[in-house]
Protein backbone atom coordinates (compact mmCIF):
# COMPACT_ATOMS: atom_id res chain seq x y z
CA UNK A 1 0.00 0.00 0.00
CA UNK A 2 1.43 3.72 -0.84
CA UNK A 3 -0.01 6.80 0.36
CA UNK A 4 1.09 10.54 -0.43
CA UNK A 5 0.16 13.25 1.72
CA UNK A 6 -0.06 16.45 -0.35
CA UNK A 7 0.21 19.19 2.56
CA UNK A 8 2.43 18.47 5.10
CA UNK A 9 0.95 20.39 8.46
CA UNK A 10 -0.20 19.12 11.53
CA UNK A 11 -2.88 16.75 10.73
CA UNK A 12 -1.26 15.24 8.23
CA UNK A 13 1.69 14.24 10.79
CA UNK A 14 -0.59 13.09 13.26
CA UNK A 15 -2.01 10.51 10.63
CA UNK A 16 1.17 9.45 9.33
CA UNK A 17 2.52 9.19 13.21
CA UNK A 18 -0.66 7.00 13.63
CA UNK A 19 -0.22 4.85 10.91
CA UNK A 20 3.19 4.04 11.20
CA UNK A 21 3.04 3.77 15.05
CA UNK A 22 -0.19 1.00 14.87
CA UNK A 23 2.35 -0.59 11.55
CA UNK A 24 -0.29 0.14 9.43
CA UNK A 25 1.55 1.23 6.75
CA UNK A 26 5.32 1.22 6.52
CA UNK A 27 7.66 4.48 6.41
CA UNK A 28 9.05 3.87 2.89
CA UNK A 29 5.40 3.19 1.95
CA UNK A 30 4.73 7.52 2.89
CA UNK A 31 5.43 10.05 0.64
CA UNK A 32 4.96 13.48 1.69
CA UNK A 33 4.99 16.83 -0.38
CA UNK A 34 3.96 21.03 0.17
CA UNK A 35 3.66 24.01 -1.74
CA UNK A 36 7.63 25.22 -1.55
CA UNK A 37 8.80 24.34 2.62
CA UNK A 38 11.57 21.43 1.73
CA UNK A 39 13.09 21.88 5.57
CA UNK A 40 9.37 20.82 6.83
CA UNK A 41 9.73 17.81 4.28
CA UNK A 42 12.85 17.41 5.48
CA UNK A 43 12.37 16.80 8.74
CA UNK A 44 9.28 14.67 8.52
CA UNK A 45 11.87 12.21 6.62
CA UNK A 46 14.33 12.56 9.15
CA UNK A 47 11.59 11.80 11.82
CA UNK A 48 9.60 9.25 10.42
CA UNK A 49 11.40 7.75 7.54
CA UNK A 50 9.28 8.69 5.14
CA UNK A 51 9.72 9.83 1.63
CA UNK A 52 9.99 13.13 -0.13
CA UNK A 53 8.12 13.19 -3.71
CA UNK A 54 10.47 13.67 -6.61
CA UNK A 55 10.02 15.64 -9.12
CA UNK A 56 8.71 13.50 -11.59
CA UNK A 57 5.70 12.33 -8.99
CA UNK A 58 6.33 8.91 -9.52
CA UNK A 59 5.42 8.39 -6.24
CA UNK A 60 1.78 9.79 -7.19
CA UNK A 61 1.16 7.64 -10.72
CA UNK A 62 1.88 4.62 -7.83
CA UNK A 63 0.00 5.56 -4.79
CA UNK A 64 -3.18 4.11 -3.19
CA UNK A 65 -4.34 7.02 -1.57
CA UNK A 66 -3.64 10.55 -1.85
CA UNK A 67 -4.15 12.78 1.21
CA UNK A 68 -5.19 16.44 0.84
CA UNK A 69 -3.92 18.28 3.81
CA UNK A 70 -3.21 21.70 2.72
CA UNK A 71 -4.94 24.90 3.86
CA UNK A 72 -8.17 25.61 1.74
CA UNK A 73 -6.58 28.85 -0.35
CA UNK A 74 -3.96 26.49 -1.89
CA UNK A 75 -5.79 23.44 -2.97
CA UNK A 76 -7.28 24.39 -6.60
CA UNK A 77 -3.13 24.99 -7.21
CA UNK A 78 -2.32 21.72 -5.53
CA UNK A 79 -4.99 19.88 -7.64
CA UNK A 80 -3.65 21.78 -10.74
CA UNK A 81 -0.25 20.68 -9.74
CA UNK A 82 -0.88 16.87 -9.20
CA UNK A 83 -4.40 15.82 -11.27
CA UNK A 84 -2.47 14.50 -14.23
CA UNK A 85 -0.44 12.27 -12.43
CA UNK A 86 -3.25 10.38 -10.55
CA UNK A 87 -5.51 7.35 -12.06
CA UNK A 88 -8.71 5.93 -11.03
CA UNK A 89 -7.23 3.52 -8.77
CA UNK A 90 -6.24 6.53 -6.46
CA UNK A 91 -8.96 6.98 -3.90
CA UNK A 92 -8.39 10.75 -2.88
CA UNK A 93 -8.68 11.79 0.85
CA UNK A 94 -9.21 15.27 1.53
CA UNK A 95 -9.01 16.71 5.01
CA UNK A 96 -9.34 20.30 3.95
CA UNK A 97 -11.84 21.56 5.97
CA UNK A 98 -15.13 23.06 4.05
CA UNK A 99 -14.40 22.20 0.98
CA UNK A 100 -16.61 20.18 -0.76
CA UNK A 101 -15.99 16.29 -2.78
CA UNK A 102 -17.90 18.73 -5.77
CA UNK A 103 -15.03 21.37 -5.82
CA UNK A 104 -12.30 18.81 -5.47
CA UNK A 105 -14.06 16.62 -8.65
CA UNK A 106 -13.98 19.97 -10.39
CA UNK A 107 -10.55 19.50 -10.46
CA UNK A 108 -10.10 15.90 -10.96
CA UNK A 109 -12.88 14.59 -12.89
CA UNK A 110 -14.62 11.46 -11.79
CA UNK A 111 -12.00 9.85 -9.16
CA UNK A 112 -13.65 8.50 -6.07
CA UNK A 113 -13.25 11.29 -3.16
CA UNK A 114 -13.50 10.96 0.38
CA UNK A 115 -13.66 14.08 2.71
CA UNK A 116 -12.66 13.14 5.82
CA UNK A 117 -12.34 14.60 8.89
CA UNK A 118 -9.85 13.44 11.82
CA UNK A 119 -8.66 14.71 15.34
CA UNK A 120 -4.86 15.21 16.05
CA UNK A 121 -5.64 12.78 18.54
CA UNK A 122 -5.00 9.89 14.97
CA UNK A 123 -1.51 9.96 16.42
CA UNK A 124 -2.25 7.89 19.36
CA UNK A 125 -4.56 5.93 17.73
CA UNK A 126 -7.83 7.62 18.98
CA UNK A 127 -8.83 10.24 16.36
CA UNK A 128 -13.05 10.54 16.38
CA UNK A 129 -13.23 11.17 12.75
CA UNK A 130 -15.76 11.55 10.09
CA UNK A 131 -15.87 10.65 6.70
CA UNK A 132 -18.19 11.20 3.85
CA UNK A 133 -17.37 9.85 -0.03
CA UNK A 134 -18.72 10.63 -3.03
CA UNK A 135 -20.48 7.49 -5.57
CA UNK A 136 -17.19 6.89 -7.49
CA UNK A 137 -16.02 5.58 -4.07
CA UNK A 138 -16.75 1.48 -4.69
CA UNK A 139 -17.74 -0.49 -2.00
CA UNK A 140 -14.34 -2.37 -2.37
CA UNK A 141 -12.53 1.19 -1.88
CA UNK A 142 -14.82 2.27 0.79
CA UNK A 143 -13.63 -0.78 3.13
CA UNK A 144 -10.32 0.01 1.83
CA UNK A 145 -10.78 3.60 3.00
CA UNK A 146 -12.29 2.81 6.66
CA UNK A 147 -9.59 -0.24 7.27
CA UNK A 148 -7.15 2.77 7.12
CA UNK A 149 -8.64 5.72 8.72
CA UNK A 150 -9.85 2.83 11.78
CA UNK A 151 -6.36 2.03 12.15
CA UNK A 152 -6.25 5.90 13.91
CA UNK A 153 -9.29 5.73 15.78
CA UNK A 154 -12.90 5.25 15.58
CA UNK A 155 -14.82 6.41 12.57
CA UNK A 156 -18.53 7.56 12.01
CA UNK A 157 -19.57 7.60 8.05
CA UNK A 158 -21.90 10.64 7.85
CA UNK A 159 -23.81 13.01 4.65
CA UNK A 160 -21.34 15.05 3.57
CA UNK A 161 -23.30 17.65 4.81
CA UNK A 162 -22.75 16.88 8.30
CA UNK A 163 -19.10 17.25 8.28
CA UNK A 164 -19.24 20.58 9.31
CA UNK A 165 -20.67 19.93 12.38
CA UNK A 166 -18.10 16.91 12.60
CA UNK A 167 -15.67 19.60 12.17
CA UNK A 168 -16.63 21.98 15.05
CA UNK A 169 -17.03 18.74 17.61
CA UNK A 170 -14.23 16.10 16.21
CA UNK A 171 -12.28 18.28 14.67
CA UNK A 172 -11.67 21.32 16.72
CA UNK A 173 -12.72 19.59 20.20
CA UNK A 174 -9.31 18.65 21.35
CA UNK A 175 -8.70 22.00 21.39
CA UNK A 176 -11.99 22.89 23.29
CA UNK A 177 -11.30 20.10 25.86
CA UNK A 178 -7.58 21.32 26.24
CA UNK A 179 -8.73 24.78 26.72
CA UNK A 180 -11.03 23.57 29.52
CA UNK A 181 -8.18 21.60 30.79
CA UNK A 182 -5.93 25.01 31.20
CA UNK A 183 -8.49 26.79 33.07
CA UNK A 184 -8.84 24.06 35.44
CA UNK A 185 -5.73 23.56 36.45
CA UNK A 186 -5.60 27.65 36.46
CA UNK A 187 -8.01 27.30 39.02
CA UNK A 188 -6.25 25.03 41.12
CA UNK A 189 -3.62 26.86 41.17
CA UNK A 190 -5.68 29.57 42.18
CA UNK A 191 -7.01 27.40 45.45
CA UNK A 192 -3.64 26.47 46.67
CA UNK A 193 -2.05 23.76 44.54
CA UNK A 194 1.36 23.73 42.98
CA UNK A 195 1.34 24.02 39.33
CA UNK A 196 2.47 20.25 39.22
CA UNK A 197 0.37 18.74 41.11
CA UNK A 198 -2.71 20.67 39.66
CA UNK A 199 -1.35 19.21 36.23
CA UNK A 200 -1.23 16.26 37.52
CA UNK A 201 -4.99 15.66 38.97
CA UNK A 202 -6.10 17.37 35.44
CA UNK A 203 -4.38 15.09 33.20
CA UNK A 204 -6.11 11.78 35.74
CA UNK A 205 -9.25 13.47 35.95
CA UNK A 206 -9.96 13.69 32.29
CA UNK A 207 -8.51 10.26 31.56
CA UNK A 208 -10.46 8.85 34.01
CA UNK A 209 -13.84 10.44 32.38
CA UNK A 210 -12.79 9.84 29.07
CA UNK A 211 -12.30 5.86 30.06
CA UNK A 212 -15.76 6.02 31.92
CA UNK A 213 -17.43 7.75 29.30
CA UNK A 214 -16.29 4.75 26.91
CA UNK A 215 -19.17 2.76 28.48
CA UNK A 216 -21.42 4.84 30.06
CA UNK A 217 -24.26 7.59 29.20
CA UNK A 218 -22.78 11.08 29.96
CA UNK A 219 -25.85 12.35 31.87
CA UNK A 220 -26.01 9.02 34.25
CA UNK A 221 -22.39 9.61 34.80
CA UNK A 222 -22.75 13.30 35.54
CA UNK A 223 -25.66 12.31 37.90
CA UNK A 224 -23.94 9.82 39.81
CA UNK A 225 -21.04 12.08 40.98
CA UNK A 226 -23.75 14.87 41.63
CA UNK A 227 -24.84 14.42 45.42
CA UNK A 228 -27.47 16.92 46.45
CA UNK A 229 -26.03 19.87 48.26
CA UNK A 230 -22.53 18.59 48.06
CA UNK A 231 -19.79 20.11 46.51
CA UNK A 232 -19.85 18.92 42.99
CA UNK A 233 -23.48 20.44 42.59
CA UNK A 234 -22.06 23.95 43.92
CA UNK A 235 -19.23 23.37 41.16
CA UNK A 236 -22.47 22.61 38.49
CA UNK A 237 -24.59 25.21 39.74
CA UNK A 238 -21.94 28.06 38.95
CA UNK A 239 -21.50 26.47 35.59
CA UNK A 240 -25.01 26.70 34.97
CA UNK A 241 -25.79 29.95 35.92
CA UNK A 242 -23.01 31.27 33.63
CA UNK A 243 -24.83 29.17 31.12
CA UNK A 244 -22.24 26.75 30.41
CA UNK A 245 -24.19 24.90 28.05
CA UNK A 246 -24.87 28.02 26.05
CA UNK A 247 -21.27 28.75 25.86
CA UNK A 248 -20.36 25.48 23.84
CA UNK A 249 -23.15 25.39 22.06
CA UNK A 250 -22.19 28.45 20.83
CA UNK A 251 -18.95 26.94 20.57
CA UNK A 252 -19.98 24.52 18.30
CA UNK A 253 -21.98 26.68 15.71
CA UNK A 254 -19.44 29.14 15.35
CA UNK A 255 -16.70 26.53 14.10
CA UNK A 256 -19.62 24.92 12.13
CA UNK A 257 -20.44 28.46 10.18
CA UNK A 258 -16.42 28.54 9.58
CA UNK A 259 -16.53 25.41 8.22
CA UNK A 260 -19.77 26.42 5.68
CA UNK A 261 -17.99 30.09 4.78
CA UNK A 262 -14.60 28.11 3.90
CA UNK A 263 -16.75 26.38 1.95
CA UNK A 264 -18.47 28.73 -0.28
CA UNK A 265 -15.10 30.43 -0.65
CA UNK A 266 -13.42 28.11 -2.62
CA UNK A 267 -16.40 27.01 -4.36
């Protein structure tokens, strides 16, 4: 199996640190281009083994899959760039957020197209990610497709519609979550703890939900540490009158309209 990652940021490092750290795919079997930075190339070879494209693309005419993980404004040149070297074997993965499997095949003609959206998280194996494919994708391909992205966590197939709302929770929500994360141990702080040890019950509380909420309903759990009158209900209460809930909902549609605008921009 060969894969090419056309972008070279964050995301796509996370993946590739995935895959190669579950040995789902093999260094030499990653290639790995950009626009014009050869020192970020560089070093992704030097840390991962992986491969830099030549010049001639071979590595593209060969590959499997080809990942899209540039920023929206440069992926009609990227396309440009790469569309005569790909053939309809090549089942292209695009995790360029708002931009639509009908602007990429604008590009590309009929190829089957996947959007897909991942976490950073799809470095330790636990990306929540979403995917969506357009009708070129066959049902051999789409197996293909999930056997790969699974391999980095757990995926939910969903209208491609609906990926911008799997962008503002899957997506972006590590960020959310880490955000909440520095305020609480801000707090602590705040109440008397050292900076360590509030890092330290922070980083055990939230694995410790996270591996409850793997088999439990959120609102039992939240009910079951809630004794009347007791301290975590004080903690709720103050969340609710500042309207927690409001707050990520809000959250949540912002990144979503993002998502939409980015969209219609490179329609």
């Amino acid at each position: 199996m060969k894969i090419v990652c056309v972008g070279a940021g964050s995301m796509a490092e996370s993946m590739i640190h995935g895959w190669i750290n579950k040995r789902i795919l093999k260094p030499e079997e990653i290639s790995v281009t950009n626009k014009s930075d050869m020192e970020r190339l560089e070093n992704l070879r030097d840390e991962y083994g992986v491969n830099i494209v030549c010049e001639d693309k071979k590595d593209l005419k060969d590959a499997n899959f080809v990942l899209l993980a540039m920023k929206p404004k440069d992926i009609a040149a990227a396309l440009a760039d790469i569309k005569d070297t790909l053939t309809d074997n090549t089942i292209i993965i695009s995790v360029v957020a708002g931009v639509s499997i009908n602007t990429i095949q604008k590009h590309v003609g009929n190829l089957p197209v996947a959007r897909v959206m991942p976490n950073t998280s799809a470095q330790i194996g636990k990306s929540a990610t979403g995917v969506a494919w357009s009708k070129y994708v066959t049902v051999e391909k789409q197996h293909d497709l999930r056997k790969l992205l699974s391999s980095i966590g757990g995926v939910t197939v969903v209208e491609e519609d609906q990926l911008h709302t799997v962008t503002a929770v899957a997506g972006s929500g590590p960020a959310y979550i880490y955000y909440f994360a520095e305020a609480m141990r801000e707090a602590a702080i705040e109440n008397g703890l050292s900076s360590a040890d509030a890092k330290k019950l922070v980083r055990q509380t939230f694995d410790g939900a996270a591996e409850m909420m793997q088999q439990n309903d959120f609102t039992e759990l939240r009910k079951k540490v809630t004794s009347p009158n007791g301290t975590t209900a004080a903690g709720l209460e103050s969340l609710e009158n500042n309207q927690f809930k409001k707050i990520i909902n809000d959250c949540v549609t912002q990144a979503a309209k993002r998502s939409r605008e980015l969209g219609k921009e490179f329609e």
